[in-house]
N, C-alpha and C. Protein backbone atom coordinates (compact mmCIF):
# COMPACT_ATOMS: atom_id res chain seq x y z
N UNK A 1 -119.01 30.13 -75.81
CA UNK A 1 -117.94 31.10 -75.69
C UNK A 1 -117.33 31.01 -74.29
N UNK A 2 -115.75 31.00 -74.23
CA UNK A 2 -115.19 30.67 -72.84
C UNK A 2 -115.37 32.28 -72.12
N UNK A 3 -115.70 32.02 -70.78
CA UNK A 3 -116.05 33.29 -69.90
C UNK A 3 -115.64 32.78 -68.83
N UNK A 4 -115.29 34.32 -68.01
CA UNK A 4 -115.04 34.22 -66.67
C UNK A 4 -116.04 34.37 -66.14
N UNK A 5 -116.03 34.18 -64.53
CA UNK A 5 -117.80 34.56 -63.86
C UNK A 5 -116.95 34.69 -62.72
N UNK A 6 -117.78 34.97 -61.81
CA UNK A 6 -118.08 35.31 -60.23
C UNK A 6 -116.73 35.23 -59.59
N UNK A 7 -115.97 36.44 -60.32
CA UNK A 7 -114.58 37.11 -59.73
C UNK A 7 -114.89 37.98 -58.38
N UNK A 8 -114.19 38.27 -58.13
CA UNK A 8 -113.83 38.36 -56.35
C UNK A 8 -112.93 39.06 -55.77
N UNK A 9 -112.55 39.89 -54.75
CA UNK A 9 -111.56 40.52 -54.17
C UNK A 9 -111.97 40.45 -52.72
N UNK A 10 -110.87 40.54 -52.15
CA UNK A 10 -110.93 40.64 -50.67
C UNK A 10 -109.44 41.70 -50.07
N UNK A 11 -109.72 42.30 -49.27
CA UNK A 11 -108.86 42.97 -48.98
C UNK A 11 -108.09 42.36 -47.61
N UNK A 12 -106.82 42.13 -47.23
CA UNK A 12 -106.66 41.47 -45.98
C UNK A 12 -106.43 42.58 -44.80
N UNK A 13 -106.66 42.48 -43.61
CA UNK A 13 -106.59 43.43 -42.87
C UNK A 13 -105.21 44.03 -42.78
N UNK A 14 -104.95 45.18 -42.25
CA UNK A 14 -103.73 45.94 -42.21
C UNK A 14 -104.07 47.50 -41.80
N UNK A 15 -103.31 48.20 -41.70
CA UNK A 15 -103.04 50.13 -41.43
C UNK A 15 -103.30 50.22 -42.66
N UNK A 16 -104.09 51.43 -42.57
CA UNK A 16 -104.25 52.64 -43.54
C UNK A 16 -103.17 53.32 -43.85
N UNK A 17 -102.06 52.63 -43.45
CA UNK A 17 -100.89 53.38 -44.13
C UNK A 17 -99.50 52.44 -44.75
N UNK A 18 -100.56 50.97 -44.97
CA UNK A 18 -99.83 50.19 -45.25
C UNK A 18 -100.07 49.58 -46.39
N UNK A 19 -99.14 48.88 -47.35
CA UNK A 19 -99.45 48.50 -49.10
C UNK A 19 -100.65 47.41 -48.71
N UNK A 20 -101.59 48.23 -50.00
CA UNK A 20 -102.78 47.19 -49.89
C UNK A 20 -102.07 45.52 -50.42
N UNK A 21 -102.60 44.38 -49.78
CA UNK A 21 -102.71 43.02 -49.67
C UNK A 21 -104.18 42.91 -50.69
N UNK A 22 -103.86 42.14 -51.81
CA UNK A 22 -105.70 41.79 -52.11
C UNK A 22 -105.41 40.50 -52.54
N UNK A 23 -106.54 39.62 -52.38
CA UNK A 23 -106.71 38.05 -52.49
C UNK A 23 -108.49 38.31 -53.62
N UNK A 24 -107.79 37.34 -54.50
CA UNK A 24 -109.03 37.46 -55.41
C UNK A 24 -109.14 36.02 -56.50
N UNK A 25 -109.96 35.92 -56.73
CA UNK A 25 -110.21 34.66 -57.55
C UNK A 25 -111.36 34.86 -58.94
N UNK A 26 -111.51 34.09 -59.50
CA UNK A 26 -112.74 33.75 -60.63
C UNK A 26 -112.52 32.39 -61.00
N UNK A 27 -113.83 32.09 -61.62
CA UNK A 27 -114.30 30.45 -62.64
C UNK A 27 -114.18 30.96 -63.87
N UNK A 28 -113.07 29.99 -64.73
CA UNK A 28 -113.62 29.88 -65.97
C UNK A 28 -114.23 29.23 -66.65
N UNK A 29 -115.04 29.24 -67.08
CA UNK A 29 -116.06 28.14 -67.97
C UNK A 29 -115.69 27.63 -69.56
N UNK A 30 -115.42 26.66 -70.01
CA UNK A 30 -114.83 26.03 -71.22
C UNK A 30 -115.74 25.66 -71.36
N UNK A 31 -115.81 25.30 -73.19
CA UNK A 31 -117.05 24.46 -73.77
C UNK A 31 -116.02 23.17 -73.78
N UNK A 32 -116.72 21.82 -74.36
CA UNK A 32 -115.78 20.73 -75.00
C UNK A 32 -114.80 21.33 -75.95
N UNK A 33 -115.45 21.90 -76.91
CA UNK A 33 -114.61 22.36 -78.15
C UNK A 33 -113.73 23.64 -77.58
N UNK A 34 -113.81 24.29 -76.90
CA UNK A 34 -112.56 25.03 -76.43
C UNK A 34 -111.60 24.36 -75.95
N UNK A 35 -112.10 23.92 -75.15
CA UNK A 35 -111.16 22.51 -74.13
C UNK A 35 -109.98 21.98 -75.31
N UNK A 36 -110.77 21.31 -76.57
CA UNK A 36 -109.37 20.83 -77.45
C UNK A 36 -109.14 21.66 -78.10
N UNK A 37 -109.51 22.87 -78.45
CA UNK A 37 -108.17 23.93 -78.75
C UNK A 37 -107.62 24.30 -78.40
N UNK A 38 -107.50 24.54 -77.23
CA UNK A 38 -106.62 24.81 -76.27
C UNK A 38 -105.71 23.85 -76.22
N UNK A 39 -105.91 22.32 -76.17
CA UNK A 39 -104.93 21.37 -75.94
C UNK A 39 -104.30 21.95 -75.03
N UNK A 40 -102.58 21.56 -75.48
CA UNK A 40 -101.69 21.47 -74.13
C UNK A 40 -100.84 22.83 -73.73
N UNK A 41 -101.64 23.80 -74.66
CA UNK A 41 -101.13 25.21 -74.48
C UNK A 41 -101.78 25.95 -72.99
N UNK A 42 -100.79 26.71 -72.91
CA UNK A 42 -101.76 27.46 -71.46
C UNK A 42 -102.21 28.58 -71.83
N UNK A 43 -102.83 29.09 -70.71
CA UNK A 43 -104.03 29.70 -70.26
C UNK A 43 -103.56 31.48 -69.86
N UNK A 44 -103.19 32.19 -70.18
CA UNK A 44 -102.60 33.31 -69.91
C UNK A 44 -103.67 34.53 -69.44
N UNK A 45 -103.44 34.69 -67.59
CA UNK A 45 -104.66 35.48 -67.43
C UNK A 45 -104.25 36.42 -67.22
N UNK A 46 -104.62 37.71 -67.10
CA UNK A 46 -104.48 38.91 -67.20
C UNK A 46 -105.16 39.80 -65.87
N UNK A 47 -104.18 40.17 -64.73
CA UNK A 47 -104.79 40.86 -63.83
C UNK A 47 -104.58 41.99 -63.66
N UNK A 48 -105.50 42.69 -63.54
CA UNK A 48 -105.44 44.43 -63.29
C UNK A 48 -106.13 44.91 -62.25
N UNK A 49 -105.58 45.71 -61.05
CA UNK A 49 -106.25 46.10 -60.14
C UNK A 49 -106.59 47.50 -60.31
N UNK A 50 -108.18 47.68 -60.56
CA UNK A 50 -108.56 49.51 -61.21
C UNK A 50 -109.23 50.00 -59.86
N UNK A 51 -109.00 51.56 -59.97
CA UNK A 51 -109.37 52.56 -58.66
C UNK A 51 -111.17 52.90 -59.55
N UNK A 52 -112.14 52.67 -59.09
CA UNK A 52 -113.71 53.17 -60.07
C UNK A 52 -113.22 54.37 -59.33
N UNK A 53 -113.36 55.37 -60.59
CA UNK A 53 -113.99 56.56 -60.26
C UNK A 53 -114.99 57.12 -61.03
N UNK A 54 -115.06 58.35 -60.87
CA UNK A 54 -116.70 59.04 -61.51
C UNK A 54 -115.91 58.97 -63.24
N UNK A 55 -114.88 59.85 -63.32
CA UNK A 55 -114.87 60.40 -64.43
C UNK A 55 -114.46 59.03 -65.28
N UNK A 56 -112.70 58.34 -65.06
CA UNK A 56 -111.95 56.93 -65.48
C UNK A 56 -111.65 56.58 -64.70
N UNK A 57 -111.36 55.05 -64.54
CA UNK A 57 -111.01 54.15 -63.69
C UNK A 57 -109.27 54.70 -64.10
N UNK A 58 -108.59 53.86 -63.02
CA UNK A 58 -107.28 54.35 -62.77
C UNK A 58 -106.67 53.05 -62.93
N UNK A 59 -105.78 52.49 -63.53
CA UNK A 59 -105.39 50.88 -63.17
C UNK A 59 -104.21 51.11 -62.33
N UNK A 60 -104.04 50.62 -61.08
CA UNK A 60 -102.95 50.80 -59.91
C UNK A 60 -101.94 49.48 -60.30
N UNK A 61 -102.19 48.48 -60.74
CA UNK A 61 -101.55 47.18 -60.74
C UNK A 61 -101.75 46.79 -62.20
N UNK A 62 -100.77 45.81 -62.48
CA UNK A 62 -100.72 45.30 -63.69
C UNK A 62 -100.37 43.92 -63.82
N UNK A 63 -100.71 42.41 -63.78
CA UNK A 63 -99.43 41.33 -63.55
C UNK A 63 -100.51 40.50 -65.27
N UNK A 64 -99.38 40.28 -65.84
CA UNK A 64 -100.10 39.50 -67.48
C UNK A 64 -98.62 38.03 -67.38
N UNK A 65 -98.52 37.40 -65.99
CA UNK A 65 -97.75 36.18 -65.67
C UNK A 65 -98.39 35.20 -65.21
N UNK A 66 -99.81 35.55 -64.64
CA UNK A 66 -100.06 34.30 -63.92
C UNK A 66 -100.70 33.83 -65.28
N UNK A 67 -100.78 32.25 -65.35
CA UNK A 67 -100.83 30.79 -66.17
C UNK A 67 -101.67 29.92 -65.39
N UNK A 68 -102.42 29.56 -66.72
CA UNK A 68 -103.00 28.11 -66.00
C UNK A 68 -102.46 26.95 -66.75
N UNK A 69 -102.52 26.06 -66.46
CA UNK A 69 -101.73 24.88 -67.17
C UNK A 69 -102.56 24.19 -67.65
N UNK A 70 -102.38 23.29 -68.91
CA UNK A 70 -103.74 22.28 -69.38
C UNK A 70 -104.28 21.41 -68.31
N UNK A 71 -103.33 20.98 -67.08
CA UNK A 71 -103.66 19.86 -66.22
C UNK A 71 -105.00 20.56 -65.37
N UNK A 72 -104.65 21.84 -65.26
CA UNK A 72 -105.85 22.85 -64.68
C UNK A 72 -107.04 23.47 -65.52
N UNK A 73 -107.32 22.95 -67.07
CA UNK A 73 -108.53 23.44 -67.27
C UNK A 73 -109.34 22.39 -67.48
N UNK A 74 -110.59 22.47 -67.32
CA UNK A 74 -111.38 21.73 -67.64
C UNK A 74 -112.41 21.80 -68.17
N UNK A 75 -113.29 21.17 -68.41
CA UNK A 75 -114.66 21.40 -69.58
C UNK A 75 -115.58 21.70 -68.42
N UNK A 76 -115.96 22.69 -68.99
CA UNK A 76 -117.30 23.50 -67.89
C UNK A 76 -115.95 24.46 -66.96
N UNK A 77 -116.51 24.45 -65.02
CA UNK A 77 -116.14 25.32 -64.48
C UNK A 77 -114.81 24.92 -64.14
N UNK A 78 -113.22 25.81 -64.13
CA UNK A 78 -112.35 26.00 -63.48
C UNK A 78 -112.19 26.83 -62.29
N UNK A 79 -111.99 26.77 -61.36
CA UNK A 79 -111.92 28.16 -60.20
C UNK A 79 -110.33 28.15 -59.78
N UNK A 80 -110.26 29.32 -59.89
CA UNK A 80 -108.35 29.52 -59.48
C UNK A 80 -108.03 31.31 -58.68
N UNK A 81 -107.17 30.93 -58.22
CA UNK A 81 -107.04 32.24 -57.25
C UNK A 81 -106.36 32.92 -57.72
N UNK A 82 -106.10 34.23 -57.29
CA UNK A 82 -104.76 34.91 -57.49
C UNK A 82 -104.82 36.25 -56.68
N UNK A 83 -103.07 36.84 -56.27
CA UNK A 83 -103.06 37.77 -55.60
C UNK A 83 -102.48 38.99 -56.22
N UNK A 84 -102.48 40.27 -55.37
CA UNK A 84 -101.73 41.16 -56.01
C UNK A 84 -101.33 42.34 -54.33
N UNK A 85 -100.20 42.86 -54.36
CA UNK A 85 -99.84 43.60 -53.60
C UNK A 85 -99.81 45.25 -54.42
N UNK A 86 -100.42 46.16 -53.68
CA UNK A 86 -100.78 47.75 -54.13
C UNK A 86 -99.74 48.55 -53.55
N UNK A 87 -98.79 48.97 -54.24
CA UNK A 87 -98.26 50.32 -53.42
C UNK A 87 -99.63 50.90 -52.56
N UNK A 88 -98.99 51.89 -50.90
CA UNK A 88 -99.74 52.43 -50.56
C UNK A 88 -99.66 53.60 -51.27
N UNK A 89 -98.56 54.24 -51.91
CA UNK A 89 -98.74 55.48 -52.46
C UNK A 89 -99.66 55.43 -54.02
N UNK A 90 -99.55 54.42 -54.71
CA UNK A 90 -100.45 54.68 -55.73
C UNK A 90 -101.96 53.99 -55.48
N UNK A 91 -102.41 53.62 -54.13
CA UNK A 91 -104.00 53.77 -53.90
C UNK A 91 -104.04 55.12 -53.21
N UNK A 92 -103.08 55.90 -52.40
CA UNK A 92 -103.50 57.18 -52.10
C UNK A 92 -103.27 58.17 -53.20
N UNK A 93 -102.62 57.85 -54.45
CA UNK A 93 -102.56 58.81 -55.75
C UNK A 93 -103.66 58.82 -56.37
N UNK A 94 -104.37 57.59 -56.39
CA UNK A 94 -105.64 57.67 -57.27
C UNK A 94 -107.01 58.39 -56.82
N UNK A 95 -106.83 58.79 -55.89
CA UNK A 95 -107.79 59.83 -55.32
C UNK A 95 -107.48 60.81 -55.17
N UNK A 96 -108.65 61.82 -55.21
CA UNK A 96 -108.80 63.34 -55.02
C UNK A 96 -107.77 63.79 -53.24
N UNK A 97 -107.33 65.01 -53.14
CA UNK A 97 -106.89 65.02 -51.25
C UNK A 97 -108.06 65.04 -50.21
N UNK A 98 -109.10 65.40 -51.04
CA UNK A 98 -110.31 65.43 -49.95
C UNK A 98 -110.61 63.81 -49.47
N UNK A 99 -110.12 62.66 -50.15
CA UNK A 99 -110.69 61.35 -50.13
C UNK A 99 -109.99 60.70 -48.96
N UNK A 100 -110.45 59.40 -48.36
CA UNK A 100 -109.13 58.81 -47.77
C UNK A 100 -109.94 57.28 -47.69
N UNK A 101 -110.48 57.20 -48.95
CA UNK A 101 -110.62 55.53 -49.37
C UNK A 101 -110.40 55.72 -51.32
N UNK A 102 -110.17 54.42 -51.07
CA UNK A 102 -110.18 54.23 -52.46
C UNK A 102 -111.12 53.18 -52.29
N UNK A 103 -111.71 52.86 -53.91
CA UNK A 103 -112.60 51.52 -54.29
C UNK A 103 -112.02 50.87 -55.79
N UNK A 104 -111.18 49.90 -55.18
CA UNK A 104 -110.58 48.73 -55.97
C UNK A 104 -111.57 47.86 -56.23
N UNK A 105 -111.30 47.05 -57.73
CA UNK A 105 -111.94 46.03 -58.06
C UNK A 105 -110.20 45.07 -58.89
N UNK A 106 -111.04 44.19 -59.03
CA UNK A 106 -109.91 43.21 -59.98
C UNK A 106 -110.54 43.18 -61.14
N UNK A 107 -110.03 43.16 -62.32
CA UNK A 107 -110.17 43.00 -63.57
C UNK A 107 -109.37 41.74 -64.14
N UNK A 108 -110.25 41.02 -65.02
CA UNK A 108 -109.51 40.02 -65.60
C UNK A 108 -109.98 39.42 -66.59
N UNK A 109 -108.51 38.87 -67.51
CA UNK A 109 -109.28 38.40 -68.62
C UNK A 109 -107.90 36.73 -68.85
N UNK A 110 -108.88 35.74 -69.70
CA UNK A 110 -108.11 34.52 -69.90
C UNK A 110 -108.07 34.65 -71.56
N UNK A 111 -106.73 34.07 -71.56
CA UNK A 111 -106.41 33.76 -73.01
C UNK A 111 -105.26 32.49 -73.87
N UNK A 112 -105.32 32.18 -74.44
CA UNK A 112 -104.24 31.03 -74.86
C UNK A 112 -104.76 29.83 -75.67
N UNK A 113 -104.52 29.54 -76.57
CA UNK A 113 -104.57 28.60 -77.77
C UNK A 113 -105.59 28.90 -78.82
N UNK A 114 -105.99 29.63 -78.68
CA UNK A 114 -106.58 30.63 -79.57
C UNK A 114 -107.91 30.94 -79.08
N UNK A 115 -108.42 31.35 -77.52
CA UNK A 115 -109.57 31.08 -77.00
C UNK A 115 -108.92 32.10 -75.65
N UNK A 116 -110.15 33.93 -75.95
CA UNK A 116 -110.32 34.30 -75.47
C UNK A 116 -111.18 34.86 -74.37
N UNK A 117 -111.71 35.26 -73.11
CA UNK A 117 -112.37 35.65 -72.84
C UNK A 117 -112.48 37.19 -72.95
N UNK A 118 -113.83 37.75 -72.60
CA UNK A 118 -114.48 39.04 -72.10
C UNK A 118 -113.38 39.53 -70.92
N UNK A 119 -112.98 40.52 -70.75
CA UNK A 119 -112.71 40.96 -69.16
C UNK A 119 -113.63 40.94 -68.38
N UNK A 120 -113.52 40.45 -67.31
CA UNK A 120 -114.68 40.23 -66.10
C UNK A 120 -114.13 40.99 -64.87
N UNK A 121 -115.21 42.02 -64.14
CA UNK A 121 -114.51 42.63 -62.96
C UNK A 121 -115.14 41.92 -61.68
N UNK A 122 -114.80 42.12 -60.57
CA UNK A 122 -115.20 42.06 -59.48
C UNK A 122 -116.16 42.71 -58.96
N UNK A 123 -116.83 42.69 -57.79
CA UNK A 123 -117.21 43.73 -56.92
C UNK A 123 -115.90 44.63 -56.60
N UNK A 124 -116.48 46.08 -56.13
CA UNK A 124 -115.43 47.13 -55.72
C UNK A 124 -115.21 46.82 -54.50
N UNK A 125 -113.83 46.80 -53.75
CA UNK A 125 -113.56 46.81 -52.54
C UNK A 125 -112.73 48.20 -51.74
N UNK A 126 -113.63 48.56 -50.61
CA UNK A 126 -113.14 49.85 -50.24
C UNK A 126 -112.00 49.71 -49.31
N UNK A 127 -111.22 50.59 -49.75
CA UNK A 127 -109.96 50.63 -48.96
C UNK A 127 -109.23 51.55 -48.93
N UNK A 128 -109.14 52.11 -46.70
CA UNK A 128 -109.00 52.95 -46.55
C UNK A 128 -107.58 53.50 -46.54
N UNK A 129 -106.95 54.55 -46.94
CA UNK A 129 -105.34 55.14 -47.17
C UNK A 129 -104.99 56.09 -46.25
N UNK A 130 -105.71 56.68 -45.67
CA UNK A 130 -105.84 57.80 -44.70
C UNK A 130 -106.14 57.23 -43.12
């Protein structure tokens, strides 16, 4: 079964009063037989940047554009990056007024030629708004 693994976020430095920057990546893993169903169709991944909280996660970001191309998958591990820019006002919306961090993760999932993955998250990354 094709899966993502050991997704990632990083936050780049900046003000606490400035739109979060995040840099993040994952591997996808193909069998042979995914590999040719997929053929020469692409790879459609799905990124979502969620606020964890106690009660629901919050999704702040949304991008379902980034692509991988057949020349980029391969049998066994793929590793590929991707970014996303956060309003500062919707990481300081997703918290309570008493707060002045949020904890982002990336969420993601691959799909295309008839071969889906699981959503796979990241570690949470804290980041301060206040």
């Amino acid at each position: 079964m094709a899966k993502l693994v050991g997704v990632w976020i990083y936050e780049e430095p900046r003000s606490p009063s400035d739109d979060v920057k995040l840099q993040g990546g994952a591997t996808l893993i193909l069998s042979e037989q995914e590999r040719r169903k997929i053929g020469d169709n692409l790879m459609k991944v799905s990124i979502r940047v969620m606020d964890d909280d106690f009660a629901f996660d919050d999704e702040l970001y949304k991008d379902d554009s980034f692509q991988l191309g057949p020349a980029n998958l391969n049998v066994g591990p793929t590793t590929f990056g991707f970014s996303a820019t956060v309003a500062h006002s919707k990481v300081a919306n997703s918290e309570t007024s008493s707060e002045s961090w949020a904890e982002l993760y990336f969420r993601v999932r691959a799909s295309g030629g008839g071969v889906t993955t699981k959503w796979a998250n990241s570690q949470n990354e804290d980041v301060q708004f206040e």
